[in-house]
PDB file of N, CA and C in Angstrom:
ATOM      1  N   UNK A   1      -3.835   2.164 -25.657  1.00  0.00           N
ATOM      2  CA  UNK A   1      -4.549   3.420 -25.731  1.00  0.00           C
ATOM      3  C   UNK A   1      -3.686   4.517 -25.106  1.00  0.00           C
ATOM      4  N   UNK A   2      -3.369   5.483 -25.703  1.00  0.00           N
ATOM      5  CA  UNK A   2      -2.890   6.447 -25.224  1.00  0.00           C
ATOM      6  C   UNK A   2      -3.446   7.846 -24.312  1.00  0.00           C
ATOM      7  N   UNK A   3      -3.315   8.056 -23.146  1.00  0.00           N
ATOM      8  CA  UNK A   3      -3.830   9.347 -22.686  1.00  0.00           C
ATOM      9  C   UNK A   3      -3.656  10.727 -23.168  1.00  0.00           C
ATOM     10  N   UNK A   4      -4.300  11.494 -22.314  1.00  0.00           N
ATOM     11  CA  UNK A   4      -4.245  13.076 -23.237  1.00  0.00           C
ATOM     12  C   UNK A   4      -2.413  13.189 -22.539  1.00  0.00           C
ATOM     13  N   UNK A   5      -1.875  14.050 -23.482  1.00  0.00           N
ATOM     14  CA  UNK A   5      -0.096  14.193 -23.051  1.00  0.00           C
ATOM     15  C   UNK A   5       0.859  13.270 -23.434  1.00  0.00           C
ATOM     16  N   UNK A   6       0.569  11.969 -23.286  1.00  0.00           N
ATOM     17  CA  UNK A   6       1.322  10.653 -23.219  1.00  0.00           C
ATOM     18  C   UNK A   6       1.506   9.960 -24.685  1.00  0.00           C
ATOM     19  N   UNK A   7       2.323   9.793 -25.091  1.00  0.00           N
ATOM     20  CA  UNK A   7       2.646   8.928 -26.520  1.00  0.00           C
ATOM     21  C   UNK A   7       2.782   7.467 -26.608  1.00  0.00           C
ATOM     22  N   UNK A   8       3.262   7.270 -27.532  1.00  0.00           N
ATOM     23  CA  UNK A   8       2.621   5.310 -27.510  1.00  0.00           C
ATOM     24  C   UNK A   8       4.201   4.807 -26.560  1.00  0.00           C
ATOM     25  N   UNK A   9       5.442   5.768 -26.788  1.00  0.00           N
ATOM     26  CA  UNK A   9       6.784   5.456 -26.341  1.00  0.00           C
ATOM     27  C   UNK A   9       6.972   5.252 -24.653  1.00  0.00           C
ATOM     28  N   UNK A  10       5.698   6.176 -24.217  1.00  0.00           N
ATOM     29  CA  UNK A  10       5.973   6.501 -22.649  1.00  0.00           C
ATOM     30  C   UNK A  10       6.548   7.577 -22.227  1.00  0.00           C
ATOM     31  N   UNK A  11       5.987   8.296 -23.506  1.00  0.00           N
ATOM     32  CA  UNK A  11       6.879  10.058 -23.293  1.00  0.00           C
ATOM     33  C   UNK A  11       5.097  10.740 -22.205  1.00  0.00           C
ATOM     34  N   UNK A  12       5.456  11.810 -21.640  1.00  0.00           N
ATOM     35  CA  UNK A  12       4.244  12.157 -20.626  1.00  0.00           C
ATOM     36  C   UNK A  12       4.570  13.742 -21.225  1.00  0.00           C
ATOM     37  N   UNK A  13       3.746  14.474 -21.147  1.00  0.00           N
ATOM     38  CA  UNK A  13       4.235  16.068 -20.807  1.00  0.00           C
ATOM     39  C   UNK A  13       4.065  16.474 -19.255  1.00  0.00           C
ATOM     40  N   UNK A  14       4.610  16.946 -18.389  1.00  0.00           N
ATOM     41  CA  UNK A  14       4.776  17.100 -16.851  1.00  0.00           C
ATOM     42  C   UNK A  14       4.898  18.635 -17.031  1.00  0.00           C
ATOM     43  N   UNK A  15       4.429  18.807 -15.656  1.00  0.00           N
ATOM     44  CA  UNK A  15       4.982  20.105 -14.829  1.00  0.00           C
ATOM     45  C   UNK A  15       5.805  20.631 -13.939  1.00  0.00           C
ATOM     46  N   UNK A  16       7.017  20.969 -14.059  1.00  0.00           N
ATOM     47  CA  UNK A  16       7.952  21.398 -12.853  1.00  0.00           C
ATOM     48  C   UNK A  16       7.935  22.701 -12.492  1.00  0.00           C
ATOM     49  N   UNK A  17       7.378  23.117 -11.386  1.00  0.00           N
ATOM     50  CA  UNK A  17       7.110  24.367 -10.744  1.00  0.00           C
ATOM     51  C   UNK A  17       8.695  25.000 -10.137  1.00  0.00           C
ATOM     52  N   UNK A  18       8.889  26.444 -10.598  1.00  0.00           N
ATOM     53  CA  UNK A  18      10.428  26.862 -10.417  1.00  0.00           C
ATOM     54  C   UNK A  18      10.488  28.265 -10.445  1.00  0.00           C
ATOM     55  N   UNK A  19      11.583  29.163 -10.108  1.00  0.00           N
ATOM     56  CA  UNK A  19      11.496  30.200 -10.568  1.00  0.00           C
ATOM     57  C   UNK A  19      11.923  31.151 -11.189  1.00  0.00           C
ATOM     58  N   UNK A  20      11.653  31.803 -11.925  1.00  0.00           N
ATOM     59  CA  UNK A  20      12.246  32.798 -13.091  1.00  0.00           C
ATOM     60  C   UNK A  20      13.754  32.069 -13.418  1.00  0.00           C
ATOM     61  N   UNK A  21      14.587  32.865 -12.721  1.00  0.00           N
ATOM     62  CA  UNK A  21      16.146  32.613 -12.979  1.00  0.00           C
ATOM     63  C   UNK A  21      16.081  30.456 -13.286  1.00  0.00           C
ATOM     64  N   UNK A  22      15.846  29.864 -12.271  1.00  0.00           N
ATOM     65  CA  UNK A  22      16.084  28.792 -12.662  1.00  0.00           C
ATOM     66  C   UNK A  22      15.837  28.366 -13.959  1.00  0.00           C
ATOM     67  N   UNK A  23      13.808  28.213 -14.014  1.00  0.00           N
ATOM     68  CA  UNK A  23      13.413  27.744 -15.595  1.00  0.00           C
ATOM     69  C   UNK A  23      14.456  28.590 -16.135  1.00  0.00           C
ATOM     70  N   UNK A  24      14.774  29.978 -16.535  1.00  0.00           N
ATOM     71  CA  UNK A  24      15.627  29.890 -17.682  1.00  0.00           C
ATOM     72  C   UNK A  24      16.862  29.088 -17.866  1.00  0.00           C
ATOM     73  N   UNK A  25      17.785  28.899 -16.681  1.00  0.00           N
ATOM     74  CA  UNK A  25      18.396  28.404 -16.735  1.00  0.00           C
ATOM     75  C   UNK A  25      18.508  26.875 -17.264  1.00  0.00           C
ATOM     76  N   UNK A  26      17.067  26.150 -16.926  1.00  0.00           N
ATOM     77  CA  UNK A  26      16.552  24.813 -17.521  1.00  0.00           C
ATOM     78  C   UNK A  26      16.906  24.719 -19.072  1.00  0.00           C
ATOM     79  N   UNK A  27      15.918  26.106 -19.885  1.00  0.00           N
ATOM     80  CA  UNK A  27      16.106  26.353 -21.240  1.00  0.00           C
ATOM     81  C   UNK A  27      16.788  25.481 -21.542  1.00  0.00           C
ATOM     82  N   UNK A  28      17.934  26.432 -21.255  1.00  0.00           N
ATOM     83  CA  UNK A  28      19.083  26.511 -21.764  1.00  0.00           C
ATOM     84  C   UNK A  28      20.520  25.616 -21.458  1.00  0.00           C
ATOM     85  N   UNK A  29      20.268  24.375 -20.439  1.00  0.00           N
ATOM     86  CA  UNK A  29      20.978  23.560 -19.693  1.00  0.00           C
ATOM     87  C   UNK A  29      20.223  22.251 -19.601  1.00  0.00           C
ATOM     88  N   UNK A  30      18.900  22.270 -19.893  1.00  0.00           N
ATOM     89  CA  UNK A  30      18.747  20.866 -19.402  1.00  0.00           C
ATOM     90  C   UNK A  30      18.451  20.781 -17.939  1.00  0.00           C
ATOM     91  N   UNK A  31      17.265  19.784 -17.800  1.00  0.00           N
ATOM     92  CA  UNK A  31      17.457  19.931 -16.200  1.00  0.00           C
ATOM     93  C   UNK A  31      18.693  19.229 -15.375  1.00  0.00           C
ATOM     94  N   UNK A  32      19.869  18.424 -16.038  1.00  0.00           N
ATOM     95  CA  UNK A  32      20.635  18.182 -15.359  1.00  0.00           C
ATOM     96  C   UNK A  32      21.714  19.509 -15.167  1.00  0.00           C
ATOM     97  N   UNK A  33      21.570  20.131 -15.822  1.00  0.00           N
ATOM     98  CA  UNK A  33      22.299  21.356 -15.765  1.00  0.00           C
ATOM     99  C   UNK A  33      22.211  21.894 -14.310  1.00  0.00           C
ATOM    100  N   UNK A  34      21.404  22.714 -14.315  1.00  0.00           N
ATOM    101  CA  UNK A  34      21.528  23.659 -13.396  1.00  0.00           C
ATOM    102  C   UNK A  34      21.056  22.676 -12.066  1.00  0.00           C
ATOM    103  N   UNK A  35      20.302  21.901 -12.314  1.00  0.00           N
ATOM    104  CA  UNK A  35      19.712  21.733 -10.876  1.00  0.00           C
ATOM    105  C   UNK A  35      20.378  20.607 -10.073  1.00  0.00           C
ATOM    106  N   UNK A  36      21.384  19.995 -10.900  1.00  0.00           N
ATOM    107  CA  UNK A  36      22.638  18.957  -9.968  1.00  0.00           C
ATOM    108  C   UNK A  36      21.708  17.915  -8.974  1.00  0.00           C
ATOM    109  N   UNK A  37      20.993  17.748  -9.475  1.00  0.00           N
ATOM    110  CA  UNK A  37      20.178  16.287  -8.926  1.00  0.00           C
ATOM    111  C   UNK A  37      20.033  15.514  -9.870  1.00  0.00           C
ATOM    112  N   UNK A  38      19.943  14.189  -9.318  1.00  0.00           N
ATOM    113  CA  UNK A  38      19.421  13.271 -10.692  1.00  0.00           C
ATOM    114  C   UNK A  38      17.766  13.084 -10.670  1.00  0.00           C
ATOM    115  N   UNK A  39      17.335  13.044  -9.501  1.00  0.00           N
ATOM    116  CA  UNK A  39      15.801  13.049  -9.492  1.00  0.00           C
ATOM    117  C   UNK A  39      15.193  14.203  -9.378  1.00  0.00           C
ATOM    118  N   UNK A  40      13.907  14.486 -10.358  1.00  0.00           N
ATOM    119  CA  UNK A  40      13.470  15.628 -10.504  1.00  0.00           C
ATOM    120  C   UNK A  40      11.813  15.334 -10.380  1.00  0.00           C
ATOM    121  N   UNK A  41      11.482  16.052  -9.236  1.00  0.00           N
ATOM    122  CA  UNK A  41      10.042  16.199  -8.706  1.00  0.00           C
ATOM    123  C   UNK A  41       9.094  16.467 -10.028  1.00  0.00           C
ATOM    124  N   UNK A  42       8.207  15.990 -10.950  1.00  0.00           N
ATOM    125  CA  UNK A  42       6.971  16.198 -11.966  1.00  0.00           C
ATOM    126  C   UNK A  42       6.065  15.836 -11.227  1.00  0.00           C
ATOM    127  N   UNK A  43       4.907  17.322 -11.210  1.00  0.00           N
ATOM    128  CA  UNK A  43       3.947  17.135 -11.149  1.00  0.00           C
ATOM    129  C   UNK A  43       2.791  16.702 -12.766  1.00  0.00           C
ATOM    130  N   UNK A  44       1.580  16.219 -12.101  1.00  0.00           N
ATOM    131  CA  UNK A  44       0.902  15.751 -13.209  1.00  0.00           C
ATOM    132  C   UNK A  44       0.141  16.780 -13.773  1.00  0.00           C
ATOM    133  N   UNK A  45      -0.459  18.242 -12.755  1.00  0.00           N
ATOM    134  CA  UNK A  45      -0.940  19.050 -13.488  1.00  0.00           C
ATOM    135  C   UNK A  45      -0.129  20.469 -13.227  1.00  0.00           C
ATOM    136  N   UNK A  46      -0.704  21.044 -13.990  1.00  0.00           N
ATOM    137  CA  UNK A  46      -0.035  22.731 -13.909  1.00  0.00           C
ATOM    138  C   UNK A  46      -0.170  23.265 -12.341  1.00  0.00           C
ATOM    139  N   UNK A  47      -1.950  23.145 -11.942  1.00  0.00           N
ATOM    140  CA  UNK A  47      -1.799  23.404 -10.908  1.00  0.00           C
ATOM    141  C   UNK A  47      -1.140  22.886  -9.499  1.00  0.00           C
ATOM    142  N   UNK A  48      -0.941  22.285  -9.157  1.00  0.00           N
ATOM    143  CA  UNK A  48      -0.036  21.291  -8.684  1.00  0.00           C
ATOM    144  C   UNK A  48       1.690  22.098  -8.641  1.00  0.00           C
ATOM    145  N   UNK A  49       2.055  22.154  -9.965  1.00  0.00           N
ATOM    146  CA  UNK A  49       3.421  22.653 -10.116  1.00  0.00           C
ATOM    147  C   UNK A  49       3.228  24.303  -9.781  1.00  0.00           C
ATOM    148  N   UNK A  50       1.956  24.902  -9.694  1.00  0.00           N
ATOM    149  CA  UNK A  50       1.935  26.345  -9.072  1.00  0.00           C
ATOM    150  C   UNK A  50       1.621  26.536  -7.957  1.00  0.00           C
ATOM    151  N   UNK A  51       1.922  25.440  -7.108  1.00  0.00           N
ATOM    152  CA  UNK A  51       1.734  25.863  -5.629  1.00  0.00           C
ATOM    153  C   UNK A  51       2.863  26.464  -5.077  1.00  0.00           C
ATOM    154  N   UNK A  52       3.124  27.206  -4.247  1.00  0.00           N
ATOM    155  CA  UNK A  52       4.100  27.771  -3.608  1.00  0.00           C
ATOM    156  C   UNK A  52       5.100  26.883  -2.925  1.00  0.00           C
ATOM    157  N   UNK A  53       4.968  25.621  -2.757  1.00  0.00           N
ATOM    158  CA  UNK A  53       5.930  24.939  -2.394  1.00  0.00           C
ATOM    159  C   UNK A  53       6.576  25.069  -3.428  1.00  0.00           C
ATOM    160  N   UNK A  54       5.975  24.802  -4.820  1.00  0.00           N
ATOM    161  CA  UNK A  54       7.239  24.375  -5.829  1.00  0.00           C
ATOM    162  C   UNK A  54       7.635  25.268  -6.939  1.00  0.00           C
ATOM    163  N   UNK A  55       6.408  26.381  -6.879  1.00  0.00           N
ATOM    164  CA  UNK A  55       7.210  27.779  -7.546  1.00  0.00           C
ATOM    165  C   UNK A  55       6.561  29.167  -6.853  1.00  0.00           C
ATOM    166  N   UNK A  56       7.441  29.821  -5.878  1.00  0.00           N
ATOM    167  CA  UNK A  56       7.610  30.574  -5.154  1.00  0.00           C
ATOM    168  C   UNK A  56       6.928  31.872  -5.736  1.00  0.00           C
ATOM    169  N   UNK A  57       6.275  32.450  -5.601  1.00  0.00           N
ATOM    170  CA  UNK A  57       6.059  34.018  -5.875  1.00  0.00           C
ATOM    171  C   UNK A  57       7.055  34.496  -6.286  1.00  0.00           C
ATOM    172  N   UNK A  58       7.362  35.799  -7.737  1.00  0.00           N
ATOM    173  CA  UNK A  58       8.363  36.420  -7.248  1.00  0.00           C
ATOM    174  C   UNK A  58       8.162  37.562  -6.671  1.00  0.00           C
ATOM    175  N   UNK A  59       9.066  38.580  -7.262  1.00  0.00           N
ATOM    176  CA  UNK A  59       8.517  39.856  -6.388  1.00  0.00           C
ATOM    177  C   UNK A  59       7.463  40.742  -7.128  1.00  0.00           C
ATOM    178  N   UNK A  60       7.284  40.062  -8.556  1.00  0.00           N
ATOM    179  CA  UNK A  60       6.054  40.856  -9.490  1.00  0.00           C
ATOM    180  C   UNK A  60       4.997  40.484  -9.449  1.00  0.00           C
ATOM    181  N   UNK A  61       4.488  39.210  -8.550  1.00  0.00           N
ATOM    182  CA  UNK A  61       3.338  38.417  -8.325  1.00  0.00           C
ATOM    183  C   UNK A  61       3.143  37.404  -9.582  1.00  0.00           C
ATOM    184  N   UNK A  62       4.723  36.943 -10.419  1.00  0.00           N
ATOM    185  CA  UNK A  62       4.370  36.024 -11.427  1.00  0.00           C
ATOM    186  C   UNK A  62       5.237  34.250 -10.707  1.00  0.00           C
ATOM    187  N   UNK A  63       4.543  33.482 -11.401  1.00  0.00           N
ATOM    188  CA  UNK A  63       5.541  32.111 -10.687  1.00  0.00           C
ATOM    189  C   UNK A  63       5.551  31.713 -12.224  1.00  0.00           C
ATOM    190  N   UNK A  64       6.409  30.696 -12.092  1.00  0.00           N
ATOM    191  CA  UNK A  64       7.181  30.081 -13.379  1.00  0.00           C
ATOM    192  C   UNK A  64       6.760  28.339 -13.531  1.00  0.00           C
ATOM    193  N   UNK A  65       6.280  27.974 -14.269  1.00  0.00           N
ATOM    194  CA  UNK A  65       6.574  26.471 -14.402  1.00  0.00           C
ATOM    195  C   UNK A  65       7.065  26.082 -15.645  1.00  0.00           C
ATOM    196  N   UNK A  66       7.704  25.184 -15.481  1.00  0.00           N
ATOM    197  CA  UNK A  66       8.544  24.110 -17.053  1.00  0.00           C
ATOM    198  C   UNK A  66       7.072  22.994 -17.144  1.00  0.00           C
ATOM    199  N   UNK A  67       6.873  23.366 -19.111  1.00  0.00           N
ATOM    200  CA  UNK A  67       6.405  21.942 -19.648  1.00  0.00           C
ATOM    201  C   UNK A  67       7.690  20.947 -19.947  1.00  0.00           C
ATOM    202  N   UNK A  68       7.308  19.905 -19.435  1.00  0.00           N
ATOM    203  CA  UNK A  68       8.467  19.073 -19.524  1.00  0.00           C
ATOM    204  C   UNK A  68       8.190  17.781 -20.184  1.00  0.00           C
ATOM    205  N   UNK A  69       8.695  17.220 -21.820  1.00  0.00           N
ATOM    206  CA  UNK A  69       8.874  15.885 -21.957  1.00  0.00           C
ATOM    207  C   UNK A  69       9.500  14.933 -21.277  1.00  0.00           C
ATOM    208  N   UNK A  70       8.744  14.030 -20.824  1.00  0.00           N
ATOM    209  CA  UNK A  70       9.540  13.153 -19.536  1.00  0.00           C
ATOM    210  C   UNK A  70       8.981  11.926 -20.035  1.00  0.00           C
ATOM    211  N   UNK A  71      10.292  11.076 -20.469  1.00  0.00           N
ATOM    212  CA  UNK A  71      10.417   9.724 -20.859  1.00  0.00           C
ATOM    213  C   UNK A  71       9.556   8.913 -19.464  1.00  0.00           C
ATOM    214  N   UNK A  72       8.926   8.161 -19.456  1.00  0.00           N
ATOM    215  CA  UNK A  72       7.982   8.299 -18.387  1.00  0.00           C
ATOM    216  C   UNK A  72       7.741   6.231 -18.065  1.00  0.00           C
ATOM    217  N   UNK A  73       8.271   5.639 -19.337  1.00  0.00           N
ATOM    218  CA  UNK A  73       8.061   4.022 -19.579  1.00  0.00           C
ATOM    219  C   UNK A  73       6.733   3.972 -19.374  1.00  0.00           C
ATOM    220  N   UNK A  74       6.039   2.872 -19.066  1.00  0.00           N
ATOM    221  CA  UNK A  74       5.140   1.754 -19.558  1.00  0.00           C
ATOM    222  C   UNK A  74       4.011   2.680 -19.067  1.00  0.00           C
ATOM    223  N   UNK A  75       2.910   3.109 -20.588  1.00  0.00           N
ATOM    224  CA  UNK A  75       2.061   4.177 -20.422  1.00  0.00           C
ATOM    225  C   UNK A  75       0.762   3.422 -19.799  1.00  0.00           C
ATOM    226  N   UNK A  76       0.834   2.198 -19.917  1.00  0.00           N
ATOM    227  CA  UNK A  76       0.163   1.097 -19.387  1.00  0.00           C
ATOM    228  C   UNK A  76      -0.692   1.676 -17.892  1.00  0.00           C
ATOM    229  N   UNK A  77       0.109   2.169 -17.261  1.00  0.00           N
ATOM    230  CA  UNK A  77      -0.579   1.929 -15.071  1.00  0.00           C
ATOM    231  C   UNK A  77      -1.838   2.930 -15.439  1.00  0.00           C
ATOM    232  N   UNK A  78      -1.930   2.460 -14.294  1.00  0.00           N
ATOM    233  CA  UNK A  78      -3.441   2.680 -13.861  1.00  0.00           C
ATOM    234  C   UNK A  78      -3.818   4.058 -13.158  1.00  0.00           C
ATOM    235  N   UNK A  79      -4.184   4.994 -13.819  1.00  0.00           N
ATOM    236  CA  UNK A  79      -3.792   6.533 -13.412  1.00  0.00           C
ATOM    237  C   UNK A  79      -4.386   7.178 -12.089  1.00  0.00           C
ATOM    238  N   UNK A  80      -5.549   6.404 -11.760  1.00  0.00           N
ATOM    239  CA  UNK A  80      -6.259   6.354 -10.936  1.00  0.00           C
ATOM    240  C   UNK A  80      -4.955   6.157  -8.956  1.00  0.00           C
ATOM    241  N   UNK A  81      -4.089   5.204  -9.550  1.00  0.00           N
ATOM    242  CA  UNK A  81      -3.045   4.661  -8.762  1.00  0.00           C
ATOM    243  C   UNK A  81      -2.009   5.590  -8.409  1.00  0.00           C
ATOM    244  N   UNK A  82      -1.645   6.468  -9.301  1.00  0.00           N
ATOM    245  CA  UNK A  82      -0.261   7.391  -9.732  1.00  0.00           C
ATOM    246  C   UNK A  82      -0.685   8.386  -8.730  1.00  0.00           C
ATOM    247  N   UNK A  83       0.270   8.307  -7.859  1.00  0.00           N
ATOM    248  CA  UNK A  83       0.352  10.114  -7.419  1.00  0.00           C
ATOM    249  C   UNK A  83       0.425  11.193  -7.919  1.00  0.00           C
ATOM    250  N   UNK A  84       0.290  12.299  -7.379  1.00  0.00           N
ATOM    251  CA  UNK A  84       0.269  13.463  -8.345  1.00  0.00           C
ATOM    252  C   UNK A  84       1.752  14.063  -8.488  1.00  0.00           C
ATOM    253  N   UNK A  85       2.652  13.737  -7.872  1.00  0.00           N
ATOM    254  CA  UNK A  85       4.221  14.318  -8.029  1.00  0.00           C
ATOM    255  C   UNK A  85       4.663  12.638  -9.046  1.00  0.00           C
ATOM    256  N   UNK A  86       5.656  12.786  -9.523  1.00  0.00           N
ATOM    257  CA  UNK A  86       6.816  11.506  -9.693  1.00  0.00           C
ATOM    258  C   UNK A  86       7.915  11.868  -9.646  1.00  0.00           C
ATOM    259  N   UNK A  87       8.764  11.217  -9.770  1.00  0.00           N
ATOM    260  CA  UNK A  87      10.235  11.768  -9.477  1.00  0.00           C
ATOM    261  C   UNK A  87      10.795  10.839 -10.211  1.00  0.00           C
ATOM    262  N   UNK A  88      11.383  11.937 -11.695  1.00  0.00           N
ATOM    263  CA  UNK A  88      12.098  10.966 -13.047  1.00  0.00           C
ATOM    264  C   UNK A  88      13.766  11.707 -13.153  1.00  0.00           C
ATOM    265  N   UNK A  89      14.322  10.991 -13.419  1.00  0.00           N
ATOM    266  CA  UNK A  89      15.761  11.070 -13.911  1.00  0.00           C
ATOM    267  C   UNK A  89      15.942  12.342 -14.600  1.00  0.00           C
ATOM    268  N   UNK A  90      16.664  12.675 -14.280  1.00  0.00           N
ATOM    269  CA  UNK A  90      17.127  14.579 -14.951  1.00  0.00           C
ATOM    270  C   UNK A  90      17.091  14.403 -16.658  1.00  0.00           C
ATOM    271  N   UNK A  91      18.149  13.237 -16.786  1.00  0.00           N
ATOM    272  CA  UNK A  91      18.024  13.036 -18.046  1.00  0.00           C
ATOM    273  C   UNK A  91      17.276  12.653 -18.889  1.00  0.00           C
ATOM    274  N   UNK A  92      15.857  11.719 -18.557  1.00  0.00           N
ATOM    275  CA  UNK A  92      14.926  11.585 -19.053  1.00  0.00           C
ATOM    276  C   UNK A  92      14.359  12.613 -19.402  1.00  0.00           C
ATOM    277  N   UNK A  93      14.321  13.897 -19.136  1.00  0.00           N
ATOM    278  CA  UNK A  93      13.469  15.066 -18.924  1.00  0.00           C
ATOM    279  C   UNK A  93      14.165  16.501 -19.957  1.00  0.00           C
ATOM    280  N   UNK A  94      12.945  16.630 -20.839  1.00  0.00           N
ATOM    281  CA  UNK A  94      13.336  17.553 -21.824  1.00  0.00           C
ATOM    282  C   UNK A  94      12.476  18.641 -22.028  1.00  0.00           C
ATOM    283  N   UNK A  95      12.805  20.560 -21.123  1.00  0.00           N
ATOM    284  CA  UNK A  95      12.051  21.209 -20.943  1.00  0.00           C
ATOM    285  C   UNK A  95      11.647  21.678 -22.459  1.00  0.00           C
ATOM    286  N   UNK A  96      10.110  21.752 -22.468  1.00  0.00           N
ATOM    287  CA  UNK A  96       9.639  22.677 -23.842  1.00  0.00           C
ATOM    288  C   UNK A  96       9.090  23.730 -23.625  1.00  0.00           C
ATOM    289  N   UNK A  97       8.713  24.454 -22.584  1.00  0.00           N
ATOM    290  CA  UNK A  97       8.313  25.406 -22.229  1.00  0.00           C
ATOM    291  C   UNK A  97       8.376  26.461 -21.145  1.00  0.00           C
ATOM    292  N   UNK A  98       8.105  27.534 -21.212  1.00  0.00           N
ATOM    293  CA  UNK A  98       8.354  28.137 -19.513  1.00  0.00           C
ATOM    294  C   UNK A  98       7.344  29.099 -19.341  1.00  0.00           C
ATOM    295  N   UNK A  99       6.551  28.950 -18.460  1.00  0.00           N
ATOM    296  CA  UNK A  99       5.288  29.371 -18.527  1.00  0.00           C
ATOM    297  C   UNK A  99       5.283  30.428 -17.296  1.00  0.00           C
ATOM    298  N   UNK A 100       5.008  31.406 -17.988  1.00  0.00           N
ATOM    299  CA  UNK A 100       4.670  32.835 -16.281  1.00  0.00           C
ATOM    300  C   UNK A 100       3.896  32.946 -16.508  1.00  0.00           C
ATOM    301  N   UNK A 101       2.849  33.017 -15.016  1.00  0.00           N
ATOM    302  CA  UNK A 101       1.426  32.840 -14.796  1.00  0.00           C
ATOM    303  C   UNK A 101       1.298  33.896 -13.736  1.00  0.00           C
ATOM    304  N   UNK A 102       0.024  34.294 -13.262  1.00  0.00           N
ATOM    305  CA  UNK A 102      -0.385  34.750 -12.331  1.00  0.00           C
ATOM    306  C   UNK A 102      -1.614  34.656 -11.775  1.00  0.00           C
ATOM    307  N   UNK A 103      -1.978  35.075 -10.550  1.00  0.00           N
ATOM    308  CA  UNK A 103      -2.895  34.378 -10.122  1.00  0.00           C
ATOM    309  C   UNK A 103      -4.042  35.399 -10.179  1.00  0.00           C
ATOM    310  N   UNK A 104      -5.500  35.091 -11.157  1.00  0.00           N
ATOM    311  CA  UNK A 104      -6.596  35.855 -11.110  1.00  0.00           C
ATOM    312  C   UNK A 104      -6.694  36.548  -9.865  1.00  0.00           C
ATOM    313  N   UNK A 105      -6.567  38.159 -10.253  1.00  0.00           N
ATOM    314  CA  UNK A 105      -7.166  38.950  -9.029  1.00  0.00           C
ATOM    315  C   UNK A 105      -5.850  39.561  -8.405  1.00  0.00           C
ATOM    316  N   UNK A 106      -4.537  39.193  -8.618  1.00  0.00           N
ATOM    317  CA  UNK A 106      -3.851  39.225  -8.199  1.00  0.00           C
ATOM    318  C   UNK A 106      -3.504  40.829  -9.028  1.00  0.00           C
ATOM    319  N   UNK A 107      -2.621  41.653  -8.369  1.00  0.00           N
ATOM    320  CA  UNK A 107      -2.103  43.358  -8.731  1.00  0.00           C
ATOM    321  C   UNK A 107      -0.693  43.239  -9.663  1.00  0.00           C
TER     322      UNK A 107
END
């Protein structure tokens, strides 16, 4: 059975919370590109990836997150079990989106 996001392969869609300059840089590089790590922090929801730990305010009151395909293996576990961060291989990870948000109420 497959979950909402997740494919029969073990592909997930994730959230990586970042900002402006970086996600673009993701675009367009891959996350092994720019960010020279091999492990890359996914959160499981949006909100999660818009906390200020992991995408900073900028100075217009917008934050940035990457939708991210993330080869993810055996869609099998038990979700209930899974933390809300994981930490997958740069290369597993293929950004499709870059999302600027802001926060209701906010100027």
């Amino acid at each position: 059975m497959e979950r909402r996001g997740e494919g029969a392969s073990g592909e997930q869609l994730l959230f990586y919370g970042t900002t402006a300059p970086r996600g673009r840089a993701v675009c367009l590089q891959g996350f092994l590109g720019p960010l020279r790590c091999r492990g890359v922090p996914f959160a499981v929801t949006a909100a999660l990836a818009a906390q200020e730990l992991h995408s900073p305010t900028s100075a217009d009151g917008t934050k940035c997150i990457l939708v991210a395909k993330v080869l993810t293996g055996s869609p099998a576990l038990d979700r209930s079990r899974r933390p809300a961060l994981h930490i997958f291989s740069a290369e597993d990870a293929y950004p499709l989106y870059l999302l600027t948000c802001r926060r209701l109420g906010a100027a």
